[in-house]
Protein backbone atom coordinates (compact mmCIF):
# COMPACT_ATOMS: atom_id res chain seq x y z
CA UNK A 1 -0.99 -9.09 -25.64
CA UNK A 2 -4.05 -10.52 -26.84
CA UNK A 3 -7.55 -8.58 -26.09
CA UNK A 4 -10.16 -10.93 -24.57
CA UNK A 5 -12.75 -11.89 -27.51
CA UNK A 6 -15.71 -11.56 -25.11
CA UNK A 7 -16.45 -9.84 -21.98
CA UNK A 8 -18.15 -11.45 -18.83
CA UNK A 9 -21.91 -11.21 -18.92
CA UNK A 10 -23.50 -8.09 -18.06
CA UNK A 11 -23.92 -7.62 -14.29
CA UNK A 12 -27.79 -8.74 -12.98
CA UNK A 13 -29.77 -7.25 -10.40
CA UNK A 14 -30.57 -10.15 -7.76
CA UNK A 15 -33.98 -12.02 -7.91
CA UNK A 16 -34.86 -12.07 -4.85
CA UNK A 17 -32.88 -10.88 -1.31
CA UNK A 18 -32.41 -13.07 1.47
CA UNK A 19 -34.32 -11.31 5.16
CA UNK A 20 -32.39 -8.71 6.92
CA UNK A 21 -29.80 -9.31 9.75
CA UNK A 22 -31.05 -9.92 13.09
CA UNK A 23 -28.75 -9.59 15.82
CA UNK A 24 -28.96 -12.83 17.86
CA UNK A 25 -31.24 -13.29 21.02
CA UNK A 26 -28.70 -13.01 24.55
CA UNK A 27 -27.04 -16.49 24.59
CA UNK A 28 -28.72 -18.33 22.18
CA UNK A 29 -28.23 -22.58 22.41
CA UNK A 30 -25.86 -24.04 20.24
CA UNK A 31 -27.32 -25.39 17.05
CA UNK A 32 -27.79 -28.81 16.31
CA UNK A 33 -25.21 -29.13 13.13
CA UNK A 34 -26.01 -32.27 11.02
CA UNK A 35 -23.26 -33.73 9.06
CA UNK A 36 -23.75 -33.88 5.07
CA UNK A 37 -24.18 -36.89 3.30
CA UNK A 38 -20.88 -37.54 1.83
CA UNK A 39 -17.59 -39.64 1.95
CA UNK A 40 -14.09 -37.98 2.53
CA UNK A 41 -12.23 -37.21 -0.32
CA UNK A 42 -14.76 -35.85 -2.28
CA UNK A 43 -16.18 -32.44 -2.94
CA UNK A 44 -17.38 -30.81 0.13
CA UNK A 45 -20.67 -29.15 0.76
CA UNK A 46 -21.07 -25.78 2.43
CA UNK A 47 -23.96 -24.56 4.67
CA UNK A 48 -24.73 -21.41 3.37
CA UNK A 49 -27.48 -19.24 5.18
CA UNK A 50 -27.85 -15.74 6.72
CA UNK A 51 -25.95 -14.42 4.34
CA UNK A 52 -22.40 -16.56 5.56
CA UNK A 53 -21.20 -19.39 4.14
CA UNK A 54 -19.40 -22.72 6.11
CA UNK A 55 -18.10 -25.89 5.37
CA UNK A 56 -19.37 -28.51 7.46
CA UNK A 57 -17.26 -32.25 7.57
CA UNK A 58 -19.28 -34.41 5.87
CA UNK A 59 -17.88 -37.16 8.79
CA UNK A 60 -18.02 -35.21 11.73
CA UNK A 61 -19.74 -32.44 11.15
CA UNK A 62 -16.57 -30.08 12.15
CA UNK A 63 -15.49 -27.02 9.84
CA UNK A 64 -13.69 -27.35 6.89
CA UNK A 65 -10.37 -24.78 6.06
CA UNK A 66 -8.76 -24.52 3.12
CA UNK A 67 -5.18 -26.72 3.63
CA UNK A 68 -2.59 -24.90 1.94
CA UNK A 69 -0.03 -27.83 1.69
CA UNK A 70 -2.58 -30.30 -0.27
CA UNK A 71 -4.46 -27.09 -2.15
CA UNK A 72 -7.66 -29.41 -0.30
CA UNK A 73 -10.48 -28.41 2.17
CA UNK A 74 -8.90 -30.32 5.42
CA UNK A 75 -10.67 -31.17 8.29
CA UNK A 76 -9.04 -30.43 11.57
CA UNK A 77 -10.79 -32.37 13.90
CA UNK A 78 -10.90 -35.89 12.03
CA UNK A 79 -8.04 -35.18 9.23
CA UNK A 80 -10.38 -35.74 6.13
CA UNK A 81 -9.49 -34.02 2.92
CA UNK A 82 -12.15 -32.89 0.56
CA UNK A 83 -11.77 -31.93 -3.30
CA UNK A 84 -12.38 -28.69 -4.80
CA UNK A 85 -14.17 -28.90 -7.50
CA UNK A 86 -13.82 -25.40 -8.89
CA UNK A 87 -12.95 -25.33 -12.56
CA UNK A 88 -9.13 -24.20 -12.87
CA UNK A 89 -9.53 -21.85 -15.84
CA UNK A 90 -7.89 -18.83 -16.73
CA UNK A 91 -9.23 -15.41 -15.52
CA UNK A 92 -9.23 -13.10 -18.32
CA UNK A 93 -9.46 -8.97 -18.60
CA UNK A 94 -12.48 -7.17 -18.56
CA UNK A 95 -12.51 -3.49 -20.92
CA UNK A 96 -12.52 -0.76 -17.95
CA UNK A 97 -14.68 1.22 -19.45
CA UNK A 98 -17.80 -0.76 -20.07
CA UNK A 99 -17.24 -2.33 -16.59
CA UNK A 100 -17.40 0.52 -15.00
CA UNK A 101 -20.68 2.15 -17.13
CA UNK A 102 -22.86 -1.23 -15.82
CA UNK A 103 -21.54 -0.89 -12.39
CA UNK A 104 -22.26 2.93 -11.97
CA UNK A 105 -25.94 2.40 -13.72
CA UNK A 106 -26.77 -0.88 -11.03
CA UNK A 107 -25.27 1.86 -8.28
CA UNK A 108 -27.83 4.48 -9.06
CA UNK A 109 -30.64 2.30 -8.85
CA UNK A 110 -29.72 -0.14 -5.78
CA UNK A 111 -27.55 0.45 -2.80
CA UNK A 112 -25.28 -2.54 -2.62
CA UNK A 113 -24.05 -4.52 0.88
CA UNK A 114 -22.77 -1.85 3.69
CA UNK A 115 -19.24 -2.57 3.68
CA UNK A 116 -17.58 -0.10 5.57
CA UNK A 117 -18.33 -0.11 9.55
CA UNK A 118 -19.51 -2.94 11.89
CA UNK A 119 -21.49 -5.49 10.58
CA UNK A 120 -22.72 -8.49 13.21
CA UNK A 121 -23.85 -12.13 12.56
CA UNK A 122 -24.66 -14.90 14.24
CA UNK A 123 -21.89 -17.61 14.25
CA UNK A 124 -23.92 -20.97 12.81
CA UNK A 125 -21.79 -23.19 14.77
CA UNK A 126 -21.96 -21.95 18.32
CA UNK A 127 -24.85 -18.79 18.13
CA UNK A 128 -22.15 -16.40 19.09
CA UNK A 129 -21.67 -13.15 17.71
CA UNK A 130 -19.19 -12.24 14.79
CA UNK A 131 -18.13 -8.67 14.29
CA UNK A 132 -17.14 -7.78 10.45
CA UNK A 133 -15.22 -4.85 10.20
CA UNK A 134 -14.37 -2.55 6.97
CA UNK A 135 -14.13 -4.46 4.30
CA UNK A 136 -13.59 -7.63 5.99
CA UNK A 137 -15.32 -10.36 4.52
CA UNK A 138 -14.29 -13.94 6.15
CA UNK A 139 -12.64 -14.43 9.47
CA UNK A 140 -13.73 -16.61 12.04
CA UNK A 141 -15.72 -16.98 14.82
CA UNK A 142 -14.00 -15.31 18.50
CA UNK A 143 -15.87 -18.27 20.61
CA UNK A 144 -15.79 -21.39 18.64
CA UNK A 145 -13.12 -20.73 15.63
CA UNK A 146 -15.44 -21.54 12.95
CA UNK A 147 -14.80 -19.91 9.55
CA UNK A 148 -17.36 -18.24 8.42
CA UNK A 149 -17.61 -15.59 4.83
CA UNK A 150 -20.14 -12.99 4.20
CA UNK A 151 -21.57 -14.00 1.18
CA UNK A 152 -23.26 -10.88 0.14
CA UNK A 153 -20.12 -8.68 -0.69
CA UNK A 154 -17.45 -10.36 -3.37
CA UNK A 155 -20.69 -11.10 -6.39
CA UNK A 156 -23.06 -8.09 -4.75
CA UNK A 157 -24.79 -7.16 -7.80
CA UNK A 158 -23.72 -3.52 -7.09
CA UNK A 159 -20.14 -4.02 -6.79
CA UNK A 160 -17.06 -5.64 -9.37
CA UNK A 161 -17.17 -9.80 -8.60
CA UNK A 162 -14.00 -11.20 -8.09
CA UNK A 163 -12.96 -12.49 -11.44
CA UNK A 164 -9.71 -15.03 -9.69
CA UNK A 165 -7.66 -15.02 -7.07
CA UNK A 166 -3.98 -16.96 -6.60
CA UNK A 167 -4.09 -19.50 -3.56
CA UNK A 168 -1.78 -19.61 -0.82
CA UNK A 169 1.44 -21.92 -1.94
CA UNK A 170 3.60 -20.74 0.95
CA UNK A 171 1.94 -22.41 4.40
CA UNK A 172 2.00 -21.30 7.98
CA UNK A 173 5.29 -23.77 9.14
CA UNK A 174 7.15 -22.03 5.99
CA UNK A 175 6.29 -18.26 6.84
CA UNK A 176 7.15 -18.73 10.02
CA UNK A 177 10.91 -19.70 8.89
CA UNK A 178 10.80 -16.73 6.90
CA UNK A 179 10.09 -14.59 9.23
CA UNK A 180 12.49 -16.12 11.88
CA UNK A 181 15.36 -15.48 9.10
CA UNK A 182 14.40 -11.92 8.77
CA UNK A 183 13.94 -11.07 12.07
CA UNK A 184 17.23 -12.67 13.15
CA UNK A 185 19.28 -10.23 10.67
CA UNK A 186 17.66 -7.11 12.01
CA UNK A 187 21.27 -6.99 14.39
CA UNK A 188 20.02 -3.61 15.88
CA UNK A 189 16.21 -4.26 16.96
CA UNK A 190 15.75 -4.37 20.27
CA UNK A 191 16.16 -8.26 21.96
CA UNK A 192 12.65 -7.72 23.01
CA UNK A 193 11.38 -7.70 19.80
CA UNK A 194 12.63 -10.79 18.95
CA UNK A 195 10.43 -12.27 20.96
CA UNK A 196 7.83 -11.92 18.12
CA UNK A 197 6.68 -15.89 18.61
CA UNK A 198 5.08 -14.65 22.31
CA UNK A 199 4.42 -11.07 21.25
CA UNK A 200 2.72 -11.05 17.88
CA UNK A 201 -0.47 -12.00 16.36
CA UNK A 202 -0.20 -13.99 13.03
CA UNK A 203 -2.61 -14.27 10.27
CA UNK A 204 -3.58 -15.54 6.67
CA UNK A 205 -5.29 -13.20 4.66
CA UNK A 206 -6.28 -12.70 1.24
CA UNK A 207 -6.36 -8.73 0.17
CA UNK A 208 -7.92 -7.25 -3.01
CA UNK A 209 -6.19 -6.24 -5.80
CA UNK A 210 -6.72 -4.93 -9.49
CA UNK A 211 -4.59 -5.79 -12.17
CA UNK A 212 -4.27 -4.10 -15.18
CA UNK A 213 -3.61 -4.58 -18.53
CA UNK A 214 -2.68 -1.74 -21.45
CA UNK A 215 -1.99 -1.09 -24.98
CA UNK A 216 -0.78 2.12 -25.91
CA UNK A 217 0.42 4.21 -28.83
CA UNK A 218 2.53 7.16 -27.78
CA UNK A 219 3.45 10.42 -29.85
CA UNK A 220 6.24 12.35 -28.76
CA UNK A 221 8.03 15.25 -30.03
CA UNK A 222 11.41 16.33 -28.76
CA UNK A 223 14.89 16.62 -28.67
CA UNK A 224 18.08 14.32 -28.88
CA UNK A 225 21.40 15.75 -26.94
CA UNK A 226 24.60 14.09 -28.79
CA UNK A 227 27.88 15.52 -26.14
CA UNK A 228 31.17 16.54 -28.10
CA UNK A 229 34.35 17.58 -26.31
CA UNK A 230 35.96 21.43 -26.70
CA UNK A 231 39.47 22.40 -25.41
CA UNK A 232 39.03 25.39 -23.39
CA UNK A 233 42.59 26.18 -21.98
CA UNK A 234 45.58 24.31 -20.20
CA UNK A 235 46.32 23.63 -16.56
CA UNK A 236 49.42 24.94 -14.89
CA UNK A 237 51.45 21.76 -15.93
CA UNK A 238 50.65 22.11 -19.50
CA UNK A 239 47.97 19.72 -20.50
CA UNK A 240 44.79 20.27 -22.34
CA UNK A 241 41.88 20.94 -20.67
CA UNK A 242 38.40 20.05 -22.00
CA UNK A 243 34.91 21.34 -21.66
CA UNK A 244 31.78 18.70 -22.73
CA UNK A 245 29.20 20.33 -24.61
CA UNK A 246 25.55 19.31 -26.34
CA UNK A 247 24.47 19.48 -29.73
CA UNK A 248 21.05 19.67 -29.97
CA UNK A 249 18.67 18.57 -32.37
CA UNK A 250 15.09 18.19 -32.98
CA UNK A 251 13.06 14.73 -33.10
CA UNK A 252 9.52 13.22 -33.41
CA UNK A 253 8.18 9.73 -33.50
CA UNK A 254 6.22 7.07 -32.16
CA UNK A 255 6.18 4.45 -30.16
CA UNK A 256 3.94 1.68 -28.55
CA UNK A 257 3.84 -0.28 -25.09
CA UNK A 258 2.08 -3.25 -23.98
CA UNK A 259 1.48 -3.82 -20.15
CA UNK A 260 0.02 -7.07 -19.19
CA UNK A 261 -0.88 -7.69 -14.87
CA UNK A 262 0.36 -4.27 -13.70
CA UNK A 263 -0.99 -4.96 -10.01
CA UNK A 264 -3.01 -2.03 -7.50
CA UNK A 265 -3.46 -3.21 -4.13
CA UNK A 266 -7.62 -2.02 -3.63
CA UNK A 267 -7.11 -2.16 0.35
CA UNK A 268 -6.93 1.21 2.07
CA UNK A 269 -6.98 1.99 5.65
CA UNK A 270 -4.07 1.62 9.00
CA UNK A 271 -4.04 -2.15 9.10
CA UNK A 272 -2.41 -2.14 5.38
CA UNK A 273 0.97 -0.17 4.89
CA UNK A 274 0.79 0.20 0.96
CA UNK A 275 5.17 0.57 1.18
CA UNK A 276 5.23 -2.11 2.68
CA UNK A 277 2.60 -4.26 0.59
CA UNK A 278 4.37 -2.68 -2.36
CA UNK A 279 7.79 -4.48 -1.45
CA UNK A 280 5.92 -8.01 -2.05
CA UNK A 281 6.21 -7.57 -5.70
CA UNK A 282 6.38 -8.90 -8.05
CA UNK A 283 2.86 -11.01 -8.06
CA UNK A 284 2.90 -14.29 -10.23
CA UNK A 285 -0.22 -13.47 -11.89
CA UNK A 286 -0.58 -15.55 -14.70
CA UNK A 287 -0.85 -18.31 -11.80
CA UNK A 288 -4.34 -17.05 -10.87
CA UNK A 289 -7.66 -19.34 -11.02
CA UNK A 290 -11.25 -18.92 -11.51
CA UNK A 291 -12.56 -17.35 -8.25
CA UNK A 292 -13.92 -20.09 -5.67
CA UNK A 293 -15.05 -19.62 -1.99
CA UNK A 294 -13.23 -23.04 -1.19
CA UNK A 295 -10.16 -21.38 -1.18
CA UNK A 296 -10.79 -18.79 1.39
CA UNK A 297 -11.62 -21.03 4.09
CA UNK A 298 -10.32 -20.64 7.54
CA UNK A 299 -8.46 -17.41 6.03
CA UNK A 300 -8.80 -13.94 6.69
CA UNK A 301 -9.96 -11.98 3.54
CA UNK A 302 -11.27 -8.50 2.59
CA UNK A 303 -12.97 -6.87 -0.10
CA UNK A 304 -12.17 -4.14 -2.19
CA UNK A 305 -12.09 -0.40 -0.50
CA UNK A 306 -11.21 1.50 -3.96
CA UNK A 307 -13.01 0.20 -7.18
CA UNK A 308 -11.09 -0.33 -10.90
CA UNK A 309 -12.07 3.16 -11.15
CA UNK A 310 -10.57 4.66 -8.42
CA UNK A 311 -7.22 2.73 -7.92
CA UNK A 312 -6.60 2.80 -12.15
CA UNK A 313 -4.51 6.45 -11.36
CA UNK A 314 -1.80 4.51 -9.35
CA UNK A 315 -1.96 2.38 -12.09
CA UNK A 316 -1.41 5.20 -15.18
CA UNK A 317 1.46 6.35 -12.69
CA UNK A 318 3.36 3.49 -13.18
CA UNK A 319 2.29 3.24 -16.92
CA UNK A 320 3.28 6.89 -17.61
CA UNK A 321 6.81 6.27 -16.26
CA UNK A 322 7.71 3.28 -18.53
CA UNK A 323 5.65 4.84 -21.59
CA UNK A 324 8.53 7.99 -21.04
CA UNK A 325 11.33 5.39 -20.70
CA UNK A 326 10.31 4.23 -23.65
CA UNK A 327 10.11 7.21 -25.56
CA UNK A 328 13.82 8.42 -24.31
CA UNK A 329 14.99 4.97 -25.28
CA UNK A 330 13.84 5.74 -29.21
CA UNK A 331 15.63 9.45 -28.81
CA UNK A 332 18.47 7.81 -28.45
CA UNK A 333 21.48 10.26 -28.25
CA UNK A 334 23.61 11.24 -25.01
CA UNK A 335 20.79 13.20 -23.88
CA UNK A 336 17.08 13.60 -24.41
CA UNK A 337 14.41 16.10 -24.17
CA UNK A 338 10.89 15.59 -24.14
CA UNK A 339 8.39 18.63 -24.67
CA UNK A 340 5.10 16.73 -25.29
CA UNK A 341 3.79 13.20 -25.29
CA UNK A 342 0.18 12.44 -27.21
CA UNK A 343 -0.80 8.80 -25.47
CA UNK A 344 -3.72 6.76 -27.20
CA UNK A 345 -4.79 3.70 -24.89
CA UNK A 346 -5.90 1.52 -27.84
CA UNK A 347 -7.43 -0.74 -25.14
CA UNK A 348 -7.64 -0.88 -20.72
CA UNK A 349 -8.52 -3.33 -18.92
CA UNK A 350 -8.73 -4.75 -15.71
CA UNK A 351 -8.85 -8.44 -13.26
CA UNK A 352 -10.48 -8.18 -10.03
CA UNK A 353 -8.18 -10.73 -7.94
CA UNK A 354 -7.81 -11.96 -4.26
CA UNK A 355 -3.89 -12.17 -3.62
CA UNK A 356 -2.46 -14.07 -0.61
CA UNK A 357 -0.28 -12.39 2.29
CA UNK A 358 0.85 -13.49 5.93
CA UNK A 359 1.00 -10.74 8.23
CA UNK A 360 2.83 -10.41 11.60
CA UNK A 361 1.72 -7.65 13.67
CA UNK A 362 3.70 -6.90 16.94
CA UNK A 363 2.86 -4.10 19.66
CA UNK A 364 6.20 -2.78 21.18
CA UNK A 365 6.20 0.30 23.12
CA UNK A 366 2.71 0.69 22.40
CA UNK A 367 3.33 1.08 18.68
CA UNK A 368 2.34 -2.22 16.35
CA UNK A 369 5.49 -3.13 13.52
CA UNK A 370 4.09 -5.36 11.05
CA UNK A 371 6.16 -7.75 8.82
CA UNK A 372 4.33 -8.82 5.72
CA UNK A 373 4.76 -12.19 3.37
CA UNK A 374 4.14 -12.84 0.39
CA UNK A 375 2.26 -16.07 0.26
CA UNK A 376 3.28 -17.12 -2.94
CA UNK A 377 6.97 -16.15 -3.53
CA UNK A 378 7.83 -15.92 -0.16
CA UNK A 379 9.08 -12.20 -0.37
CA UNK A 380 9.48 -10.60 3.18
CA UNK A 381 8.61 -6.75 4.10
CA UNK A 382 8.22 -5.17 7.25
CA UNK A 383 8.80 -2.45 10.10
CA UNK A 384 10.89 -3.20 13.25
CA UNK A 385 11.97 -0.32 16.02
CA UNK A 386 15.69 0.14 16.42
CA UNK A 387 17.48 -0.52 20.10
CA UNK A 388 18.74 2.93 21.37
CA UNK A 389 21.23 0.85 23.58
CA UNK A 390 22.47 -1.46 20.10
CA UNK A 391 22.81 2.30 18.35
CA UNK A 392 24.89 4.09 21.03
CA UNK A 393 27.02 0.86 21.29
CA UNK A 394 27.73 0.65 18.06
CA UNK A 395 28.33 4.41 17.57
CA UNK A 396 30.60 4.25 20.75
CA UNK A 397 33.28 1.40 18.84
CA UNK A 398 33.02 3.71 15.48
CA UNK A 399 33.99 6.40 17.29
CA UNK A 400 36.84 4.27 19.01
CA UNK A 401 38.26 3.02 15.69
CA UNK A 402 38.10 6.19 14.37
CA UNK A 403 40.03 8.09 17.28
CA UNK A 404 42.72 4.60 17.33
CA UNK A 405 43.34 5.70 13.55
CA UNK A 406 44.11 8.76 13.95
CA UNK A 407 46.18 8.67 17.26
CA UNK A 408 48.22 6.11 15.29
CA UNK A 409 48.29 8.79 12.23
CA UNK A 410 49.47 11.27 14.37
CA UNK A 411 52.33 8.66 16.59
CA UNK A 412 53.46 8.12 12.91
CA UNK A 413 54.09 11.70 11.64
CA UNK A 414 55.53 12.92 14.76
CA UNK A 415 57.98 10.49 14.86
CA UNK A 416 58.98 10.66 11.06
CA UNK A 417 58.63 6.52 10.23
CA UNK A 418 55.94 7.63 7.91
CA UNK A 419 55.84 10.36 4.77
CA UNK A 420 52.71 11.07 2.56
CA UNK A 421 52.79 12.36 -1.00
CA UNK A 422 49.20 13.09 -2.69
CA UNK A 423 49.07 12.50 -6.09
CA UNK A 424 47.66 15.02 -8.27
CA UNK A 425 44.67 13.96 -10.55
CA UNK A 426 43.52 16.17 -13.58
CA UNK A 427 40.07 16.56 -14.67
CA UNK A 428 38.70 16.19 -17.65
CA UNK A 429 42.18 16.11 -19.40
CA UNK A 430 43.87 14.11 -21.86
């Protein structure tokens, strides 16, 4: 794996800040929105003020989402496609360490955006107000359906910018099949909950995730196991019996590993079963872009919870199990014994990225079961309950088959058509 040449400029304390949030005056008129000079087809403008950031037709003045089927800003009311004119470049590792020493030092001396709790602002479209939650950092408007983004959170001077993110590839019509196909083989959820299309709430949303890269050199010392046989006796027929046994002897070495997009999902919190999440992998990385608002539009997305810091030990976890696989596999030998490991991480580094997942979220019995997607692969995860009445049924014709079998057994035997003879099988003889 190659090391980046040259990391991304040092992070910058902002100029100037734009004025503080004002919660909007009790029903405030609808703004006048005036369409941006501009032809369809080419790159879109956005309206960026208050601290959120839109993208206004350039015909009709309506908002702009991001169409996952022509990778285009689409217009929904008059059908107009607009370019994005973000460079497509590739989104290379920043060293950990250093990272982290700028971020800590710009921490100490400014607070950065509140990110937890409610934040409110005032939709530009229709006045209204829009509640941002956690980490949450575009949704859309609950009056008019406007997308709007906090722009104040993902390049915060105080907190890691995004350095990429992988666009959607699989659309809304698409996960929907999927989900249809999973949901149709869970044979023993309740008939209810197949009603998902009526009972569930859908979404797009991008989550935050680190991924990691590692080079490591490893010192190990040990032992390798190689098995022999010894007779020990015979069994009552005569034959040999044999005992395995372990020759032990003693090794050391080295060895070295190379881990390239080890993904950490940076989203904590209810709304986000990390299982679950987990079961999406593996991420096509290497398909991830220079980071670009554009791409976020009309989609749910949320900002990290956990820095590079804090979710690397996850991370190390994973690391730490392959760097011992490793070391067993150079042992060699039946058997292997390791009694200390010395590891050197030559270099660590990290990508800030914005990954793309459908979610599904159904409450049943007052309990939500959510069914995640991966919006690139397609990969399908999720929670259902289980129909008592499906269970006991089953259970019941089990239990039928099983007491058939042996009533027929037992018919057999007591009428003599049917003799058994068990063969004997030795054990570890030759």
């Amino acid at each position: 794996m190659q090391r980046p040449q040259a990391g991304p400029p040092p992070l910058q304390r902002p100029q100037a800040g734009p004025p503080p949030l004002q919660r909007p005056p009790a029903a405030p008129p609808p703004p006048t929105i005036q369409p941006f000079a501009g032809q369809p087809g080419a790159p879109a403008m956005f309206h960026h003020t208050e601290r959120t950031r839109t993208y206004p037709c350039a015909s009709c003045g309506g908002q702009l989402n991001f169409d996952i089927a022509s990778q285009k800003l689409r217009c929904p009311n008059c059908g107009n496609y607009y370019d994005i004119t973000a460079p497509n470049t590739p989104v290379r590792s920043r060293e950990l360490s250093g990272a982290m020493q700028e971020l800590r030092a710009l921490q100490q001396r400014q607070d950065g955006p509140s990110v937890t709790g409610m934040r409110e602002v005032a939709c530009q479209n229709c006045g209204g107000t829009t509640e941002f939650a956690g980490s949450l950092t575009a949704t859309k408007c609950p009056y008019c359906a406007t997308p709007i983004q906090r722009d104040d959170v993902h390049n915060a001077p105080a907190r890691l910018p995004v350095d990429g993110l992988v666009p959607f590839r699989v659309d809304e019509k698409q996960a929907r099949e999927l989900i249809e196909k999973w949901v149709t083989k869970r044979w023993f959820a309740p008939t209810d909950f197949k009603r998902y299309r009526e009972l569930g709430a859908f979404s797009s949303l991008y989550t935050a995730y680190f991924s990691y890269d590692a080079d490591t050199d490893t010192q190990y010392e040990g032992e390798r196991g190689e098995d022999y046989e010894v007779r020990v006796g015979t069994d009552s027929d005569g034959d040999p019996i044999y005992e395995t046994r372990t020759r032990w002897y003693r090794v050391a070495g080295q060895v070295s590993n190379n881990f390239a997009d080890l993904p950490v999902l940076a989203n904590d919190g209810e709304s986000l079963n990390r299982k679950r999440i987990k079961a999406l992998e593996p991420w096509p990385i290497d398909q991830a872009r220079s980071y670009s608002p554009e791409f976020v539009a009309g989609h749910l997305c949320r900002t990290y919870d956990k820095d590079a810091e804090q979710a690397l030990p996850e991370a190390k976890q994973e690391m730490e199990k392959a760097v011992e696989q490793t070391v067993r596999s150079n042992i060699g030998g039946d058997r292997q014994r390791i009694h200390q490991l010395r590891t050197t991480w030559n270099y660590l580094g990290f990508k800030h990225l914005l990954l793309p997942i459908w979610l599904l979220t159904v409450m049943y019995s007052n309990r939500p079961f959510q069914v995640c997607i991966n919006g690139l692969t397609g990969e399908v995860a999720g929670d259902r309950p289980w129909s008592k009445v499906k269970l006991a049924i089953a259970i019941a014709i089990a239990v039928l088959v099983v007491i058939l079998v042996i009533s027929i057994f037992v018919y057999l035997r007591s009428h003599g058509h049917h003799s058994t003879r068990v063969p004997t099988h030795h054990i570890h003889k030759r």
